[in-house]
PDB file of N, CA and C in Angstrom:
ATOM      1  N   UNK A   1      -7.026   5.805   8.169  1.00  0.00           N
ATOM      2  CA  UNK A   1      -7.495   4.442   7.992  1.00  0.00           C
ATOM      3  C   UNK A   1      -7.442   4.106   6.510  1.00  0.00           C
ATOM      4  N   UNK A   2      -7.357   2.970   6.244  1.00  0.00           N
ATOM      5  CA  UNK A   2      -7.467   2.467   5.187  1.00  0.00           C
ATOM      6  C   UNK A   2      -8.292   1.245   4.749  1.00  0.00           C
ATOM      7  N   UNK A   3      -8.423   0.985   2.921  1.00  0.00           N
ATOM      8  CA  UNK A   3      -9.335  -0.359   2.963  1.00  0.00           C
ATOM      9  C   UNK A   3      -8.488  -0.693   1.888  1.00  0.00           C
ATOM     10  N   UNK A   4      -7.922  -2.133   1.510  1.00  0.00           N
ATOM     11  CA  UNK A   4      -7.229  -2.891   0.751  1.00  0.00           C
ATOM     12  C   UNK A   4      -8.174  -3.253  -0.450  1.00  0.00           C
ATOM     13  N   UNK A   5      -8.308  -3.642  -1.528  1.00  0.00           N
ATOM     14  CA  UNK A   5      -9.279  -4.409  -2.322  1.00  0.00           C
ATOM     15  C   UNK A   5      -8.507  -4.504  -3.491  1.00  0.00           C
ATOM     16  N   UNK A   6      -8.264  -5.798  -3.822  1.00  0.00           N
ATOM     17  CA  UNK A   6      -7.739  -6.387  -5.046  1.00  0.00           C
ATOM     18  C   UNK A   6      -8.711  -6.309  -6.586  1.00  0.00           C
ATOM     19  N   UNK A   7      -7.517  -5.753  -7.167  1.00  0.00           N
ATOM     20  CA  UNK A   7      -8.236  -5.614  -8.633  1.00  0.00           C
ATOM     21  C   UNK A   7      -7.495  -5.540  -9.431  1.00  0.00           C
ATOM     22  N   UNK A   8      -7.803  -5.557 -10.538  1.00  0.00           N
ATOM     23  CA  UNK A   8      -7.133  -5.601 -12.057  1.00  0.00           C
ATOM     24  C   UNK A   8      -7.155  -4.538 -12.683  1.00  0.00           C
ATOM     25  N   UNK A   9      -5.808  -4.391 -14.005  1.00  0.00           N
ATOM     26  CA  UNK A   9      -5.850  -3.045 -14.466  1.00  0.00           C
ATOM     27  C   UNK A   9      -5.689  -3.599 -16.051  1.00  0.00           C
ATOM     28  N   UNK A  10      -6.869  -2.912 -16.606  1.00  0.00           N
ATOM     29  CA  UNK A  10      -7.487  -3.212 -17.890  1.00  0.00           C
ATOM     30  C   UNK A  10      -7.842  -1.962 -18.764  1.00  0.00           C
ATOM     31  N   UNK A  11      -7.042  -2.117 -19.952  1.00  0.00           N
ATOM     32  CA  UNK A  11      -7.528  -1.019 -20.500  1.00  0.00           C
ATOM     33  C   UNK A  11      -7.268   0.940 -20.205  1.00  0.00           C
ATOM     34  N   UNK A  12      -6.098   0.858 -19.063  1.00  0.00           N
ATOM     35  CA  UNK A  12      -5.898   2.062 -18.298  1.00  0.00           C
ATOM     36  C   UNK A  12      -6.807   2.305 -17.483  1.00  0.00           C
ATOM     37  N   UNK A  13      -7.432   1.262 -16.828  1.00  0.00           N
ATOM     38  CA  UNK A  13      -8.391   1.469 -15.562  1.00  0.00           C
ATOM     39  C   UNK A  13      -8.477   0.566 -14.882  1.00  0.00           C
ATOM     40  N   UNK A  14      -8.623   0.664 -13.527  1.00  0.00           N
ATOM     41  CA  UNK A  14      -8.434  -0.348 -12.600  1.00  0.00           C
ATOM     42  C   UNK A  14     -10.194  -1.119 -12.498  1.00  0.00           C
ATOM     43  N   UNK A  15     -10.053  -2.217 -12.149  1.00  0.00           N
ATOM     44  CA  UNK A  15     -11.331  -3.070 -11.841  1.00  0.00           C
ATOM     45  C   UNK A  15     -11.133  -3.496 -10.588  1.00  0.00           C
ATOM     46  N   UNK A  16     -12.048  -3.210  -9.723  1.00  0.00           N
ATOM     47  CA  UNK A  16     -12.258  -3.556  -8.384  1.00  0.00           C
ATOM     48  C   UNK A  16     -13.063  -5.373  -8.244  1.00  0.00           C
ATOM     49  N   UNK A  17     -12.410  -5.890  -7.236  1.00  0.00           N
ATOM     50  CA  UNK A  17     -13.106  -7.577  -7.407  1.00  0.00           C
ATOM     51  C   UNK A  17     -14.121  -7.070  -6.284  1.00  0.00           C
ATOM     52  N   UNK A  18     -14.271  -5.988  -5.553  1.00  0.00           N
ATOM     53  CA  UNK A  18     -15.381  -6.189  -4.948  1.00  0.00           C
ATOM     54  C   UNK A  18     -15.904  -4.315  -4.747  1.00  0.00           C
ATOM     55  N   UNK A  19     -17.029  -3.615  -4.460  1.00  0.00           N
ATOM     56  CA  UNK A  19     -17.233  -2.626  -4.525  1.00  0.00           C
ATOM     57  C   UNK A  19     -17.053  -1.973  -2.703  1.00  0.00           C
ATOM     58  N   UNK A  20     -16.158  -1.416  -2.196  1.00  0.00           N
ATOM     59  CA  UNK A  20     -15.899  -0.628  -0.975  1.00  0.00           C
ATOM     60  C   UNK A  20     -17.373  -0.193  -0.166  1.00  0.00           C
ATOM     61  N   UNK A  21     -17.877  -0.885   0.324  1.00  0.00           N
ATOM     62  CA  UNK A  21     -19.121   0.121   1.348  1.00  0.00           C
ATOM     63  C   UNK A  21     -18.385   1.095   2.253  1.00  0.00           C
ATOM     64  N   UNK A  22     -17.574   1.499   2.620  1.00  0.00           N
ATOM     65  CA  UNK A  22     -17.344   2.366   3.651  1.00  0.00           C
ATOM     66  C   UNK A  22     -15.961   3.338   3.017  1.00  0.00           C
ATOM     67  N   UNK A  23     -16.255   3.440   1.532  1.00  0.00           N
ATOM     68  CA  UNK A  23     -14.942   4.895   0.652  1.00  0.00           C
ATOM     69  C   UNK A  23     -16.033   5.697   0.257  1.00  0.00           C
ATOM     70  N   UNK A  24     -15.823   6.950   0.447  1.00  0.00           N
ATOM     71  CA  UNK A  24     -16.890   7.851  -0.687  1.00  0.00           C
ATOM     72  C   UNK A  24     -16.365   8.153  -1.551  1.00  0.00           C
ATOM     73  N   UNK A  25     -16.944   8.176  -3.252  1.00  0.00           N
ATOM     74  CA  UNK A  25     -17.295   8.482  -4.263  1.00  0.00           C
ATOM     75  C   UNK A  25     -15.991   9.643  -4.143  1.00  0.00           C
ATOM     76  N   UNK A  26     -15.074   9.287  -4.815  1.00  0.00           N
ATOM     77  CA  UNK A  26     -13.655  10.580  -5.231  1.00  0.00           C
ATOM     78  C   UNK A  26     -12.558  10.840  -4.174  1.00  0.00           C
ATOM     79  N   UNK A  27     -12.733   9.688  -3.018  1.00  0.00           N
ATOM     80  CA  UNK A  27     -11.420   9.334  -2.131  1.00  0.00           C
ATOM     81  C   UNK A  27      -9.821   9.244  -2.900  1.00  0.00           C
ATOM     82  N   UNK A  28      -9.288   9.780  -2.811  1.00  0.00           N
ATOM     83  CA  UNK A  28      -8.113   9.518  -3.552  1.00  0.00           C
ATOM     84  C   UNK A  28      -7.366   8.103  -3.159  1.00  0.00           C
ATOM     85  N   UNK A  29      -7.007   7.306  -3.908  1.00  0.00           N
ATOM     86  CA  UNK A  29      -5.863   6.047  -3.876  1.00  0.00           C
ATOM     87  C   UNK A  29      -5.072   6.288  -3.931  1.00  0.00           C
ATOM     88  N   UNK A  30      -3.788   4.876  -3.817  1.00  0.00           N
ATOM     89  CA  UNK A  30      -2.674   4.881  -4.442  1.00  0.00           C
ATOM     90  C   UNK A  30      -2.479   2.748  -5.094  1.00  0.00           C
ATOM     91  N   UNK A  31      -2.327   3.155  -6.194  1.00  0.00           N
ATOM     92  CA  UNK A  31      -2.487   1.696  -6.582  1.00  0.00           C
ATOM     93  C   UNK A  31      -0.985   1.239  -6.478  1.00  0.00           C
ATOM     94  N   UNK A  32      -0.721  -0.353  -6.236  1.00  0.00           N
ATOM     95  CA  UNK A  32       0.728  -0.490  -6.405  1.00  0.00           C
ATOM     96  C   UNK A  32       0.532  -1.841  -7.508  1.00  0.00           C
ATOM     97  N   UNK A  33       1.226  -2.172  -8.634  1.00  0.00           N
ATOM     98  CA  UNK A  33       0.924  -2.921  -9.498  1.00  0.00           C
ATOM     99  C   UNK A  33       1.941  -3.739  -8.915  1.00  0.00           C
ATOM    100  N   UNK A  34       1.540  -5.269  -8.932  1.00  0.00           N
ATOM    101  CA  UNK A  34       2.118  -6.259  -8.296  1.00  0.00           C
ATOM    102  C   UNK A  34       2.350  -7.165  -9.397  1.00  0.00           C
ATOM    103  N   UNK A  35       3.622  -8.043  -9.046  1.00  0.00           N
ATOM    104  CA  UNK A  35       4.788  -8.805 -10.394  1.00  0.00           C
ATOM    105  C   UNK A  35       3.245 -10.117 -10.131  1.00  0.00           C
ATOM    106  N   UNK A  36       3.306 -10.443 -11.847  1.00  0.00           N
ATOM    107  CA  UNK A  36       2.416 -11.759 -11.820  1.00  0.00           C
ATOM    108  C   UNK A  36       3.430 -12.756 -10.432  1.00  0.00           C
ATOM    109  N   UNK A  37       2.179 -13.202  -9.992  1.00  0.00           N
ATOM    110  CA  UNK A  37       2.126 -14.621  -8.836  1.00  0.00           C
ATOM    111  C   UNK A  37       2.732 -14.128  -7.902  1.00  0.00           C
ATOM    112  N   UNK A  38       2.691 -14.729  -6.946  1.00  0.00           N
ATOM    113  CA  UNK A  38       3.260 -14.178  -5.356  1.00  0.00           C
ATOM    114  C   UNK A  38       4.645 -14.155  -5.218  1.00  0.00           C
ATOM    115  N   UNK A  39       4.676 -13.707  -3.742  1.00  0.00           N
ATOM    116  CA  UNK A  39       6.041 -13.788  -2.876  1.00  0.00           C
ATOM    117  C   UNK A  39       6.297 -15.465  -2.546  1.00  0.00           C
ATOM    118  N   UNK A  40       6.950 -16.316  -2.658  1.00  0.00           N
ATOM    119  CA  UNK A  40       7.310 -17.373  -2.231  1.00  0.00           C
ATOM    120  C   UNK A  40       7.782 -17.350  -0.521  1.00  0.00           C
ATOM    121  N   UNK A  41       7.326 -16.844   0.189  1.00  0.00           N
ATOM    122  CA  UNK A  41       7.765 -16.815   2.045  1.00  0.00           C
ATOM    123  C   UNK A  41       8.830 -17.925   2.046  1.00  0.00           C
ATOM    124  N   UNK A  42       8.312 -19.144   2.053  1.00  0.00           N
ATOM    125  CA  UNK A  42       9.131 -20.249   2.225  1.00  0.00           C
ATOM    126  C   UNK A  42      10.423 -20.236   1.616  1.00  0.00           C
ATOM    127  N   UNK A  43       9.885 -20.086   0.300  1.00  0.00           N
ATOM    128  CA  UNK A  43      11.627 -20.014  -0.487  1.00  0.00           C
ATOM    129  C   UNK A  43      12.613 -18.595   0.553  1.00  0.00           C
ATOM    130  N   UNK A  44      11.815 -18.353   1.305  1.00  0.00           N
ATOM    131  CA  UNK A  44      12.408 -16.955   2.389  1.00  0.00           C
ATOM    132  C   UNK A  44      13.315 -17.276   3.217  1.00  0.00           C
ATOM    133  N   UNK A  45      12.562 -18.195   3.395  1.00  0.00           N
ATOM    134  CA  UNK A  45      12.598 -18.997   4.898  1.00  0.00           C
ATOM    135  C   UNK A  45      11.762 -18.745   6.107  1.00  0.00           C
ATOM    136  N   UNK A  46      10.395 -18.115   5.530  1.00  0.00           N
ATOM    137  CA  UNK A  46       9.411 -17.630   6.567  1.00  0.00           C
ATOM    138  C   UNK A  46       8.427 -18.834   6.372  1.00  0.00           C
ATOM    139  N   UNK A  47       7.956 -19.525   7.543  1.00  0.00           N
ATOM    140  CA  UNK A  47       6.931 -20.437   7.424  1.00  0.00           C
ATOM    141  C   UNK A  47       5.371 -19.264   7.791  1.00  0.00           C
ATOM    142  N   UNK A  48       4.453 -19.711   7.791  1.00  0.00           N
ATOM    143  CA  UNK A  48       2.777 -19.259   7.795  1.00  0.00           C
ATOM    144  C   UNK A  48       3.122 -18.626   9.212  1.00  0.00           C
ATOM    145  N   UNK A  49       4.078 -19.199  10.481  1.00  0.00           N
ATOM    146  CA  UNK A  49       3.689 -18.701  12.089  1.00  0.00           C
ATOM    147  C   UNK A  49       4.626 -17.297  11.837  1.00  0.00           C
ATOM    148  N   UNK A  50       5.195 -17.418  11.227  1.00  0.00           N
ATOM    149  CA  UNK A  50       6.394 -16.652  11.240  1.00  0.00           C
ATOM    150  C   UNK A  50       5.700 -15.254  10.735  1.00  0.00           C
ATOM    151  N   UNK A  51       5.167 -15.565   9.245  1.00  0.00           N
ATOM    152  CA  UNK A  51       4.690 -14.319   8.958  1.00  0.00           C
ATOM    153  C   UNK A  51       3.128 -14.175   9.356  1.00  0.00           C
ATOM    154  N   UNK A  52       2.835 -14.858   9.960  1.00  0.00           N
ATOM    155  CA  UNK A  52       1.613 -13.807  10.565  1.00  0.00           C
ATOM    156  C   UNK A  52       1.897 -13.355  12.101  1.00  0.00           C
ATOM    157  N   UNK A  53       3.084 -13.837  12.570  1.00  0.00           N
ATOM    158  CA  UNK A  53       3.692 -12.916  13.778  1.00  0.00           C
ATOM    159  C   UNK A  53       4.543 -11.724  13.569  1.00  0.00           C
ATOM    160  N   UNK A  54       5.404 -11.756  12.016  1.00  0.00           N
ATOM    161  CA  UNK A  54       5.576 -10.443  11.315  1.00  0.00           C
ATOM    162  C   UNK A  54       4.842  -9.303  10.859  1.00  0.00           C
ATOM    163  N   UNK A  55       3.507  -9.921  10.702  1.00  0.00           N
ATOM    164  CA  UNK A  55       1.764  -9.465  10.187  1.00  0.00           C
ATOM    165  C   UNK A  55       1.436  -8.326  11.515  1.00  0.00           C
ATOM    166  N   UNK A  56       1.368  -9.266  12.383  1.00  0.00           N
ATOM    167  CA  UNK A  56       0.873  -8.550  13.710  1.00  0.00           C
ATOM    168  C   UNK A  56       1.809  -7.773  14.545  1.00  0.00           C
ATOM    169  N   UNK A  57       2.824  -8.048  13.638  1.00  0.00           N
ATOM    170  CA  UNK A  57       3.857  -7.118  14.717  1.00  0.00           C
ATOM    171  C   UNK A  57       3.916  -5.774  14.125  1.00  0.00           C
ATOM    172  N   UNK A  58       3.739  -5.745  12.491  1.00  0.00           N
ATOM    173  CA  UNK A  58       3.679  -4.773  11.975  1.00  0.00           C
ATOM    174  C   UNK A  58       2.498  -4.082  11.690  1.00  0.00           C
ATOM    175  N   UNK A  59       1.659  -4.456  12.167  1.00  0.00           N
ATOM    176  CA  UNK A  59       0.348  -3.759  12.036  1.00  0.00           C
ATOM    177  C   UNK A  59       0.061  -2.668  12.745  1.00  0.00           C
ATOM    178  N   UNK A  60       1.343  -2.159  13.618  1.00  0.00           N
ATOM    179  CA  UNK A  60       0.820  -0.573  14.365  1.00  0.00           C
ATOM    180  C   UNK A  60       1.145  -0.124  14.235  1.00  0.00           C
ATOM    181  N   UNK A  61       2.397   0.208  12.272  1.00  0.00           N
ATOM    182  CA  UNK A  61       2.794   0.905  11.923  1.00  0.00           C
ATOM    183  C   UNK A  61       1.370   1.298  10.816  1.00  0.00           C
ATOM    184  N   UNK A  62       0.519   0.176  10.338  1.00  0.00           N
ATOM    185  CA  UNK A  62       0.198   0.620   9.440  1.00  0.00           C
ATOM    186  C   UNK A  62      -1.014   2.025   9.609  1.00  0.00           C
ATOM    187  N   UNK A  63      -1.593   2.311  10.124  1.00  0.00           N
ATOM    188  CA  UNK A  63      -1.761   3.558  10.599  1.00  0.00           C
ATOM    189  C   UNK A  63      -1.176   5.148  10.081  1.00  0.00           C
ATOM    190  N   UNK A  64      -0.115   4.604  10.879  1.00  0.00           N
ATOM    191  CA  UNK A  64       0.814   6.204  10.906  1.00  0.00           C
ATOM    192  C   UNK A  64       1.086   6.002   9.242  1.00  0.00           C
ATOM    193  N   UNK A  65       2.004   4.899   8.669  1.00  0.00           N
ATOM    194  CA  UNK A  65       2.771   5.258   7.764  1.00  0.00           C
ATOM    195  C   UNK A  65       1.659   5.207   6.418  1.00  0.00           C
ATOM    196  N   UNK A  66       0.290   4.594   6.339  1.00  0.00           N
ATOM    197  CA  UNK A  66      -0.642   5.204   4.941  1.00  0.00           C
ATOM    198  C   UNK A  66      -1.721   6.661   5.565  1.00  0.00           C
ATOM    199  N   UNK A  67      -1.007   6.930   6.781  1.00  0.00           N
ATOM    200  CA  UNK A  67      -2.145   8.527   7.121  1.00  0.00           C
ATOM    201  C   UNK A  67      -1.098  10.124   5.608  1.00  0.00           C
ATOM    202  N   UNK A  68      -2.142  10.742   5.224  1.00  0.00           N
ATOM    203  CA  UNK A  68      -1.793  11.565   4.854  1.00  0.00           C
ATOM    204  C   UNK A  68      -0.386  12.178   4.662  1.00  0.00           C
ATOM    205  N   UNK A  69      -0.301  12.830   6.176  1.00  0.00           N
ATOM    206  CA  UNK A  69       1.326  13.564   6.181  1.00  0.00           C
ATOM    207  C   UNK A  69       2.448  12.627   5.711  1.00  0.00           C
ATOM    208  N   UNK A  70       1.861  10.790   5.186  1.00  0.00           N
ATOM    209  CA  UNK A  70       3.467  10.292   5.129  1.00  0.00           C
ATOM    210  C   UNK A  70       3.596  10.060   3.248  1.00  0.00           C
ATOM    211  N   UNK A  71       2.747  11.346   2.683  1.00  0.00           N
ATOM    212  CA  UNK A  71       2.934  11.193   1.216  1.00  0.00           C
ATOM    213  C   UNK A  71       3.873  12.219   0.855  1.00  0.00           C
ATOM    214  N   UNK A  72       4.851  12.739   1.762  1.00  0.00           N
ATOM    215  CA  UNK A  72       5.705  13.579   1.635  1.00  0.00           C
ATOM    216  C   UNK A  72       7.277  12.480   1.435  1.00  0.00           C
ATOM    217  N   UNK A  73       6.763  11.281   1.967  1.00  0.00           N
ATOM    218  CA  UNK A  73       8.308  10.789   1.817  1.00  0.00           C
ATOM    219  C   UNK A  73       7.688   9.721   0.459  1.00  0.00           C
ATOM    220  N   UNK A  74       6.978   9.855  -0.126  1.00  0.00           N
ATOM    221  CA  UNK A  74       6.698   9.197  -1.690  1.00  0.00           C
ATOM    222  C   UNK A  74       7.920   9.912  -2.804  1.00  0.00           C
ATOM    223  N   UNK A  75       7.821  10.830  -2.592  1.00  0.00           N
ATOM    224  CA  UNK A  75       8.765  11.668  -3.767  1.00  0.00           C
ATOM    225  C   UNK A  75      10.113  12.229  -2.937  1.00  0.00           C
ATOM    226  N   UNK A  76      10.421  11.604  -1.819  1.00  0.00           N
ATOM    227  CA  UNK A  76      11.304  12.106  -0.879  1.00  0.00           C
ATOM    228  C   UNK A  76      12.647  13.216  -1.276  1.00  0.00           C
ATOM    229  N   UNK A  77      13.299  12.681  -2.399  1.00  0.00           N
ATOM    230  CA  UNK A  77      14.398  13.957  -3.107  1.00  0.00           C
ATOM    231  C   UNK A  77      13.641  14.663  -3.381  1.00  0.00           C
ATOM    232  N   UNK A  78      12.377  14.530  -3.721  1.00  0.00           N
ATOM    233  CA  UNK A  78      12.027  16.155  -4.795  1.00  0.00           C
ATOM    234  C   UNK A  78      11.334  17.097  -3.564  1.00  0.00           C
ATOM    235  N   UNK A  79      10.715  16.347  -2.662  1.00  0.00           N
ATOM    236  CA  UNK A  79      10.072  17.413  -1.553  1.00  0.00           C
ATOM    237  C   UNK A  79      11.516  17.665  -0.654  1.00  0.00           C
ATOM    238  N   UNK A  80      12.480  16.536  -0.531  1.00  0.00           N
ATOM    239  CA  UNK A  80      13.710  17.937  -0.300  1.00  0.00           C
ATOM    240  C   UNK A  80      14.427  18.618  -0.186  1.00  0.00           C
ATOM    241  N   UNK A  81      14.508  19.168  -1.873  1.00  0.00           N
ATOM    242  CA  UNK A  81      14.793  19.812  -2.877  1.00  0.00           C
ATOM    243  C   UNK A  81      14.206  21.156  -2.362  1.00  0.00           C
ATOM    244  N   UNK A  82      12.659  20.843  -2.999  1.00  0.00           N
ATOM    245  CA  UNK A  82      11.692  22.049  -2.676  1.00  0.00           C
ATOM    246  C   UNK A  82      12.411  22.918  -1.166  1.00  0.00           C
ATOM    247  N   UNK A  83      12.104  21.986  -0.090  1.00  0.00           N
ATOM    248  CA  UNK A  83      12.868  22.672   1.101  1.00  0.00           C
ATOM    249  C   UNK A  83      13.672  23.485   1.381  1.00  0.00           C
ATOM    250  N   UNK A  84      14.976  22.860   0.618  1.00  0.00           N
ATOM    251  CA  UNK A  84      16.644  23.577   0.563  1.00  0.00           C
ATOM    252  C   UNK A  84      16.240  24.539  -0.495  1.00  0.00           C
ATOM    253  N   UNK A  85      15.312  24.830  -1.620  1.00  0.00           N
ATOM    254  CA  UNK A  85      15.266  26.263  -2.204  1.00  0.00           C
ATOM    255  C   UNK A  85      14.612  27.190  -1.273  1.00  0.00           C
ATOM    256  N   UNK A  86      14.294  26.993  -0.413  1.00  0.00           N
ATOM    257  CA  UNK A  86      12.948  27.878   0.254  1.00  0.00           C
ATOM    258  C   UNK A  86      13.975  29.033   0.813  1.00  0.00           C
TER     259      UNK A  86
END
Protein backbone atom coordinates (compact mmCIF):
# COMPACT_ATOMS: atom_id res chain seq x y z
CA UNK A 1 0.00 0.00 0.00
CA UNK A 2 0.84 3.30 -0.38
CA UNK A 3 0.16 7.16 0.66
CA UNK A 4 0.86 10.09 -1.92
CA UNK A 5 1.54 13.62 -0.17
CA UNK A 6 2.79 16.60 -1.98
CA UNK A 7 5.72 18.56 -0.86
CA UNK A 8 8.56 20.67 -1.51
CA UNK A 9 12.28 20.24 -1.58
CA UNK A 10 14.17 22.97 0.27
CA UNK A 11 17.40 23.17 1.33
CA UNK A 12 18.18 19.19 0.60
CA UNK A 13 15.07 18.21 2.43
CA UNK A 14 11.78 17.51 1.53
CA UNK A 15 8.67 19.46 3.24
CA UNK A 16 5.57 17.64 3.57
CA UNK A 17 2.14 20.00 2.90
CA UNK A 18 0.50 17.75 5.22
CA UNK A 19 1.81 15.25 8.11
CA UNK A 20 0.85 11.18 7.14
CA UNK A 21 -1.37 9.65 10.15
CA UNK A 22 -1.12 6.17 8.99
CA UNK A 23 3.35 5.96 7.93
CA UNK A 24 5.54 5.10 10.89
CA UNK A 25 8.40 7.14 11.87
CA UNK A 26 11.51 5.64 9.28
CA UNK A 27 9.17 4.04 6.43
CA UNK A 28 11.33 4.28 3.56
CA UNK A 29 10.13 6.59 0.32
CA UNK A 30 10.80 7.24 -2.99
CA UNK A 31 10.47 10.93 -4.00
CA UNK A 32 9.98 11.80 -7.76
CA UNK A 33 10.81 15.60 -8.43
CA UNK A 34 8.25 16.96 -10.80
CA UNK A 35 9.04 19.72 -13.92
CA UNK A 36 7.54 23.22 -12.54
CA UNK A 37 3.52 23.30 -13.56
CA UNK A 38 1.61 20.43 -14.85
CA UNK A 39 0.89 17.98 -17.59
CA UNK A 40 -1.39 19.88 -20.06
CA UNK A 41 -4.02 16.51 -20.77
CA UNK A 42 -5.84 18.60 -23.22
CA UNK A 43 -2.95 19.83 -25.18
CA UNK A 44 -2.94 15.56 -25.19
CA UNK A 45 -5.96 15.29 -26.34
CA UNK A 46 -7.31 13.75 -23.08
CA UNK A 47 -10.41 15.61 -21.80
CA UNK A 48 -11.23 15.26 -17.56
CA UNK A 49 -13.74 11.79 -18.70
CA UNK A 50 -11.04 10.42 -20.44
CA UNK A 51 -8.47 10.60 -17.81
CA UNK A 52 -10.27 9.69 -14.94
CA UNK A 53 -11.43 6.51 -16.94
CA UNK A 54 -7.54 6.08 -17.60
CA UNK A 55 -7.29 6.82 -13.58
CA UNK A 56 -9.57 3.94 -12.83
CA UNK A 57 -8.51 1.70 -15.25
CA UNK A 58 -5.13 1.91 -13.99
CA UNK A 59 -5.57 1.74 -10.54
CA UNK A 60 -5.17 -2.20 -10.17
CA UNK A 61 -1.88 -1.95 -11.25
CA UNK A 62 -1.04 0.39 -8.64
CA UNK A 63 -0.69 -2.15 -5.95
CA UNK A 64 1.50 -4.70 -7.50
CA UNK A 65 3.81 -2.25 -9.30
CA UNK A 66 4.79 0.30 -5.82
CA UNK A 67 4.78 -3.28 -3.53
CA UNK A 68 8.40 -3.98 -2.59
CA UNK A 69 9.61 -6.87 -4.98
CA UNK A 70 9.03 -4.19 -7.97
CA UNK A 71 12.27 -2.10 -6.74
CA UNK A 72 14.27 -4.58 -8.57
CA UNK A 73 13.23 -3.17 -11.97
CA UNK A 74 14.31 0.63 -10.61
CA UNK A 75 17.97 -0.11 -11.48
CA UNK A 76 16.91 -2.82 -14.03
CA UNK A 77 20.62 -3.19 -16.05
CA UNK A 78 22.47 -3.20 -12.91
CA UNK A 79 20.28 -5.94 -11.02
CA UNK A 80 20.80 -7.81 -14.38
CA UNK A 81 24.16 -7.60 -14.48
CA UNK A 82 24.43 -8.79 -10.85
CA UNK A 83 22.43 -11.99 -12.16
CA UNK A 84 24.53 -12.95 -15.32
CA UNK A 85 27.77 -12.75 -12.83
CA UNK A 86 26.26 -15.16 -10.39
Amino acid sequence: MSTTIEGVYHNGKIELSETPSDVCEGTRVIVTFLLSGSIDLRERGIDEAQAANLRARLASFAEDWESPEMSVYDNYDEEKAKLQTR
